[in-house]
Protein backbone atom coordinates (compact mmCIF):
# COMPACT_ATOMS: atom_id res chain seq x y z
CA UNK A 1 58.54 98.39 179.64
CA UNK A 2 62.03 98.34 178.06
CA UNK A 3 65.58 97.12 179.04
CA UNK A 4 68.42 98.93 178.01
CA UNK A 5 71.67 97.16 177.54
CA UNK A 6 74.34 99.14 178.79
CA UNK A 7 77.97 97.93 178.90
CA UNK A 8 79.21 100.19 181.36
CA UNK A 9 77.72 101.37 184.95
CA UNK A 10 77.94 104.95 184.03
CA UNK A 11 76.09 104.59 180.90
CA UNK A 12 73.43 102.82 182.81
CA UNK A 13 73.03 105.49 185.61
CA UNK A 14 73.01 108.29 182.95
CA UNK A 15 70.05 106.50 181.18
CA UNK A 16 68.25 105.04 184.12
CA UNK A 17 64.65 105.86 185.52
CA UNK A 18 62.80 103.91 187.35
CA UNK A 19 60.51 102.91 184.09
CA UNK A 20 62.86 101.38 182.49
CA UNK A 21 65.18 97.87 183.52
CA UNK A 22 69.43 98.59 182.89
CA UNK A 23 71.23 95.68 182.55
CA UNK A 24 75.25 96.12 182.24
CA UNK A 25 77.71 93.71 180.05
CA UNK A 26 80.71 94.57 181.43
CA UNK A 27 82.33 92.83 178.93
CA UNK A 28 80.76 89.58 179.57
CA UNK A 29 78.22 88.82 176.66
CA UNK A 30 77.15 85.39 178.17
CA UNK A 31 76.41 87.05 180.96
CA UNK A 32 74.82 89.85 179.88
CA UNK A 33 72.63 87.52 177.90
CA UNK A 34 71.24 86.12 180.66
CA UNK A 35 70.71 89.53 182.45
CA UNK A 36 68.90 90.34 179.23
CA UNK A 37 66.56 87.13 179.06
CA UNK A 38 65.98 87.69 183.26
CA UNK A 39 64.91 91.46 182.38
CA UNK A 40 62.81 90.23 179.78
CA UNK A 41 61.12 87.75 181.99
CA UNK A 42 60.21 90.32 184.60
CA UNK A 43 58.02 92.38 182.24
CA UNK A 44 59.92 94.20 179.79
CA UNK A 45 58.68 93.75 176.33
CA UNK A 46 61.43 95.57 174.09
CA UNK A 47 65.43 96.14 174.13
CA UNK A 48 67.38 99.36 173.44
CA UNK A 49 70.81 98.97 173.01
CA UNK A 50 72.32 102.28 174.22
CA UNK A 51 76.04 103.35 175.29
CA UNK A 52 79.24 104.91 173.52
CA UNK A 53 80.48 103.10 170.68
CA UNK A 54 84.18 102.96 168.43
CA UNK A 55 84.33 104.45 165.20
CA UNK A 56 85.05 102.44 162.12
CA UNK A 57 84.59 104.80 159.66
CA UNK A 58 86.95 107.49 159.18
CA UNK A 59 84.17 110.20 158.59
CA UNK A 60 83.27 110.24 162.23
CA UNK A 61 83.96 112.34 164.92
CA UNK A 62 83.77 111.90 168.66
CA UNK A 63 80.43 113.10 170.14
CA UNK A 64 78.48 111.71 166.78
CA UNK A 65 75.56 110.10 167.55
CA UNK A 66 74.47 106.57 165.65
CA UNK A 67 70.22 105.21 165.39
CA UNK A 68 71.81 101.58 164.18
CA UNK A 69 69.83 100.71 161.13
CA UNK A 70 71.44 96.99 161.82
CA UNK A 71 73.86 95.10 163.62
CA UNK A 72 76.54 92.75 162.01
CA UNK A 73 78.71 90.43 163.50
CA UNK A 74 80.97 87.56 161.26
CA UNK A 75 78.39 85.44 160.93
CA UNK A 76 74.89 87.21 161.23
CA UNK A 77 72.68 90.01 160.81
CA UNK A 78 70.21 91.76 162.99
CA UNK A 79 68.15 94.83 161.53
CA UNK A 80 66.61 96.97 163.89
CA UNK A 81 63.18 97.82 163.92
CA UNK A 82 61.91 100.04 161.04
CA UNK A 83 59.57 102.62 162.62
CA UNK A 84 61.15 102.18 165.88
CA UNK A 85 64.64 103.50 164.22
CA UNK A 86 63.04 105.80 162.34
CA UNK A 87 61.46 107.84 165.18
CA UNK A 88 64.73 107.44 167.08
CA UNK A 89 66.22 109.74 164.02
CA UNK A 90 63.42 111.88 164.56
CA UNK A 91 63.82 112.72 167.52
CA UNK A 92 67.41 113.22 168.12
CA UNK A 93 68.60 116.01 166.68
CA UNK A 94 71.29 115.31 163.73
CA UNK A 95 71.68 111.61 164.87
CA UNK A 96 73.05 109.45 161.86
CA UNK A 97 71.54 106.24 160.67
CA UNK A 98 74.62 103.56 160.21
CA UNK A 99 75.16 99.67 160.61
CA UNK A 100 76.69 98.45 164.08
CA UNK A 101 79.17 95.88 164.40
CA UNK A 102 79.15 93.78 167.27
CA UNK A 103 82.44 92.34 168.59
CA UNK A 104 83.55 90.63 171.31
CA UNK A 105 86.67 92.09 172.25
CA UNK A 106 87.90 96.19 172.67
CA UNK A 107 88.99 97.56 169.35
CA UNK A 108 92.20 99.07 170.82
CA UNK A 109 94.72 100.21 167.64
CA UNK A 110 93.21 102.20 164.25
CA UNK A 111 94.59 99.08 162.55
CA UNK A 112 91.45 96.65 164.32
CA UNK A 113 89.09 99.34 163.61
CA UNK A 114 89.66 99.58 159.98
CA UNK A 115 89.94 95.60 159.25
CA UNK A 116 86.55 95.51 160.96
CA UNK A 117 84.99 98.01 158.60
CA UNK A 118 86.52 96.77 155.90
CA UNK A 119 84.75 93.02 156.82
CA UNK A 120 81.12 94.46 158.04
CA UNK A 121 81.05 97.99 156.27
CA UNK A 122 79.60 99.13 159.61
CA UNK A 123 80.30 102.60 160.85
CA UNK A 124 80.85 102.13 164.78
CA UNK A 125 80.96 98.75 166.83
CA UNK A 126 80.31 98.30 170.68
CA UNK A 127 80.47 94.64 172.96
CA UNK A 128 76.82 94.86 173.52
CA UNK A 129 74.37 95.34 170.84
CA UNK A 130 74.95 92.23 168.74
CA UNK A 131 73.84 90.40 171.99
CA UNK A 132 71.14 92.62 172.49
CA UNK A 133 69.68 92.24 168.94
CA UNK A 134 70.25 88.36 169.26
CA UNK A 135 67.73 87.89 172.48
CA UNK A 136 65.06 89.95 170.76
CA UNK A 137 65.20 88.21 167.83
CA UNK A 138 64.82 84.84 169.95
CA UNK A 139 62.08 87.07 171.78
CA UNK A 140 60.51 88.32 168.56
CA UNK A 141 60.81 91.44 169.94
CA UNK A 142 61.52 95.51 168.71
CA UNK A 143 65.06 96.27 169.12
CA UNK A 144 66.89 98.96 168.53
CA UNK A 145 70.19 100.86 169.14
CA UNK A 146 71.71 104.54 169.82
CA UNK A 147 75.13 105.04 170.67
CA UNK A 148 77.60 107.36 170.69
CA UNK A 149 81.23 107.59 169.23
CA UNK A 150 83.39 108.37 172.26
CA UNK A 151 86.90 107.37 170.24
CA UNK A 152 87.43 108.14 166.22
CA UNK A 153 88.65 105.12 163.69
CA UNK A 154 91.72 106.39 163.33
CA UNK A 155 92.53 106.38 167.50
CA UNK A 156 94.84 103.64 169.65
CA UNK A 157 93.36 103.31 172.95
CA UNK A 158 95.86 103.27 175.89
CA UNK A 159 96.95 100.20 177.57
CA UNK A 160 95.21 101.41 180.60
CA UNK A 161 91.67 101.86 179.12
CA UNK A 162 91.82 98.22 177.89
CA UNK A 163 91.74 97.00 181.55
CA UNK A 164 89.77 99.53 183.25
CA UNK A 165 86.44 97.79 182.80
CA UNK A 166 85.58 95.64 185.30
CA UNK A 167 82.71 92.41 185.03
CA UNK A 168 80.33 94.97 187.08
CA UNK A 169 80.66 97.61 184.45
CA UNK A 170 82.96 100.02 186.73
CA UNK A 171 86.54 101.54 186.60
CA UNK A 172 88.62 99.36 188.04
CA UNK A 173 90.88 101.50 189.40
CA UNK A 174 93.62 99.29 190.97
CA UNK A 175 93.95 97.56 187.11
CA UNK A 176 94.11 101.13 185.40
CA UNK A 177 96.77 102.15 188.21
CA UNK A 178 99.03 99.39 187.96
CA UNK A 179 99.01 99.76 183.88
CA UNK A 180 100.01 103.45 184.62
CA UNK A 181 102.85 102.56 187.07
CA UNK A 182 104.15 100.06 184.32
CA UNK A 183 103.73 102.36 181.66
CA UNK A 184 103.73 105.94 182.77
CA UNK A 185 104.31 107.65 179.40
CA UNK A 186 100.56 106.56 178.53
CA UNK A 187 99.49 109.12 180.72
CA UNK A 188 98.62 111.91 178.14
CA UNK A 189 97.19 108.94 176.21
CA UNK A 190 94.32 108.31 179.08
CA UNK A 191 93.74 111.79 179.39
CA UNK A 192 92.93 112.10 175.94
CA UNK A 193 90.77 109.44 176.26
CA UNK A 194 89.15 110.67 179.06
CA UNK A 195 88.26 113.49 177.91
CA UNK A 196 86.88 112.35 174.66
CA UNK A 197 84.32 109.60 176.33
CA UNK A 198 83.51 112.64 178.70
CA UNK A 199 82.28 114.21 175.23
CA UNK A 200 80.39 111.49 174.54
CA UNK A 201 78.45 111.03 177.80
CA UNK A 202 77.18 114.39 177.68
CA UNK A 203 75.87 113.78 174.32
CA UNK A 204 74.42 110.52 175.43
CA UNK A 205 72.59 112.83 178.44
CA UNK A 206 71.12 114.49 175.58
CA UNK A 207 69.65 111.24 174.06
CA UNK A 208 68.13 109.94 176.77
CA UNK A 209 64.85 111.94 176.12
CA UNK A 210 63.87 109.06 173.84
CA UNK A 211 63.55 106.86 177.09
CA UNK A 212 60.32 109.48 178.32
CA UNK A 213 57.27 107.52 178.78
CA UNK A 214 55.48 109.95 176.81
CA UNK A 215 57.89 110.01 173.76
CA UNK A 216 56.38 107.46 171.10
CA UNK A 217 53.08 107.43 170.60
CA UNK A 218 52.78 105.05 168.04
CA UNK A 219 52.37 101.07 168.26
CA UNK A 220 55.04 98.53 167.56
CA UNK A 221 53.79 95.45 166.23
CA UNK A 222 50.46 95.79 168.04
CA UNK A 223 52.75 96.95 171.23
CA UNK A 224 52.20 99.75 172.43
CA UNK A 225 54.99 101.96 172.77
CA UNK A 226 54.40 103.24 176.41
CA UNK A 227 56.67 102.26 178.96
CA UNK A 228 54.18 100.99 181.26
C-alpha cells in the first residue's frame, strides 16, 4: 500500500481510492509528519508525494508536470527512488524530471521564488515533499514525487491565496473573504489564480493513473510494487 502526501483536501480527493492512504499537510509539516508515520504504521509501505507545486525556474509554465528526481531543503537532500522515478516519467506523458525544493512557508512574490532557485537550483518547490522524503528515509522506504506547477516563477500570489488554506487542507472561506473586503482591487489577482491552479488540477486528474494497482509491475527493493 502507499500514502500520498497531499497538502491540500482537493488534491487528496482528486487522487484518492480506496487502495491507497491520503494524508493532508495543510500547512502544518509537524503535523503532517505524524499523519505520515500513523499511515505508515497502518500498513502502507511507500510514500508519493503528489499535489501542485510553485515554479522556480523561469522555463516553466502552469500545467507542467514535475517526476522530482530529488528534494532539497537548506540543509539536506533527499533523492527519490531511481526506478520508481523513472517509471513515473514513463508513464506520464511529457512529465519533466527536476529537483524539488521543500519550504516551509508559501512562496508568494517572483522575488522568493527566484532567491530560492538561485540557493537549491530546484525547478518547483511545494510545503510537503521535503517532509515526505524525510519519513521514508527514517522508514528506509521508496519515495517519490509528482507535482504540478499551478503558478509560474515569475507570478505574486494575492494576499487572499496566502490565507485561504486552512490546517484541514480546505478553503477557508471566511479568511479569503475578509482579505478581499480589505483589499478589493486583488480581485482580478485571485481570479487569475484561480484559474491557473484549476489548470493544474486537471492535469493532476491526468496523473493519477500512476496510483492503479495494476500500473508497476516491477519490484522495489524486494517490494513489490502492488498496492495490496
Amino acid at each position: 500500500m502507499i500514502v500520498a502526501v497531499t497538502g491540500l483536501g482537493r488534491e487528496a480527493r482528486t487522487i484518492s481510492r480506496p487502495d491507497i492512504r491520503t494524508v493532508i499537510g495543510g500547512g502544518d509539516s509537524r503535523a503532517l509528519e505524524a499523519h505520515i508515520h500513523h499511515a505508515l504504521d497502518n500498513g502502507a509501505r511507500r510514500v508519493l508525494s503528489i499535489g501542485i507545486c510553485g515554479a522556480l525556474s523561469p522555463t516553466l509554465d502552469v500545467g507542467d508536470c514535475i517526476v522530482a528526481t530529488d528534494v532539497v531543503t537548506e540543509d539536506a537532500r533527499y533523492d527519490t527512488h531511481t526506478m520508481w522515478t523513472r517509471e513515473l516519467l514513463d508513464s506520464i506523458p511529457d512529465s519533466i524530471p527536476a529537483s524539488l525544493a521543500g519550504t516551509e512557508d508559501i512562496l508568494a512574490t517572483g522575488a522568493d521564488k527566484m532567491r530560492l532557485h538561485r540557493a537549491t537550483n530546484a525547478a518547483v518547490a511545494d510545503m510537503e515533499s521535503h517532509v515526505a522524503a524525510r519519513v521514508a528515509e527514517i522508514r528506509k522506504l521508496p519515495f517519490a514525487a509528482i507535482r504540478v506547477v499551478s503558478d509560474s516563477a515569475s507570478r505574486a500570489l494575492p494576499p487572499a491565496a496566502l490565507v485561504a488554506m486552512s490546517k484541514s487542507g480546505e478553503v477557508d472561506l471566511l479568511a479569503v473573504l475578509r482579505s478581499l473586503v480589505a483589499k478589493p482591487m486583488q480581485i482580478p489577482a485571485l481570479i487569475r489564480t484561480a484559474l491557473e491552479a484549476e489548470k493544474a488540477f486537471r492535469v493532476l486528474d491526468r496523473c493519477k493513473h500512476v496510483l492503479d494497482p495494476n500500473f508497476v509491475p516491477t519490484p522495489i527493493g524486494g517490494l513489490s510494487l502492488d498496492m495490496g
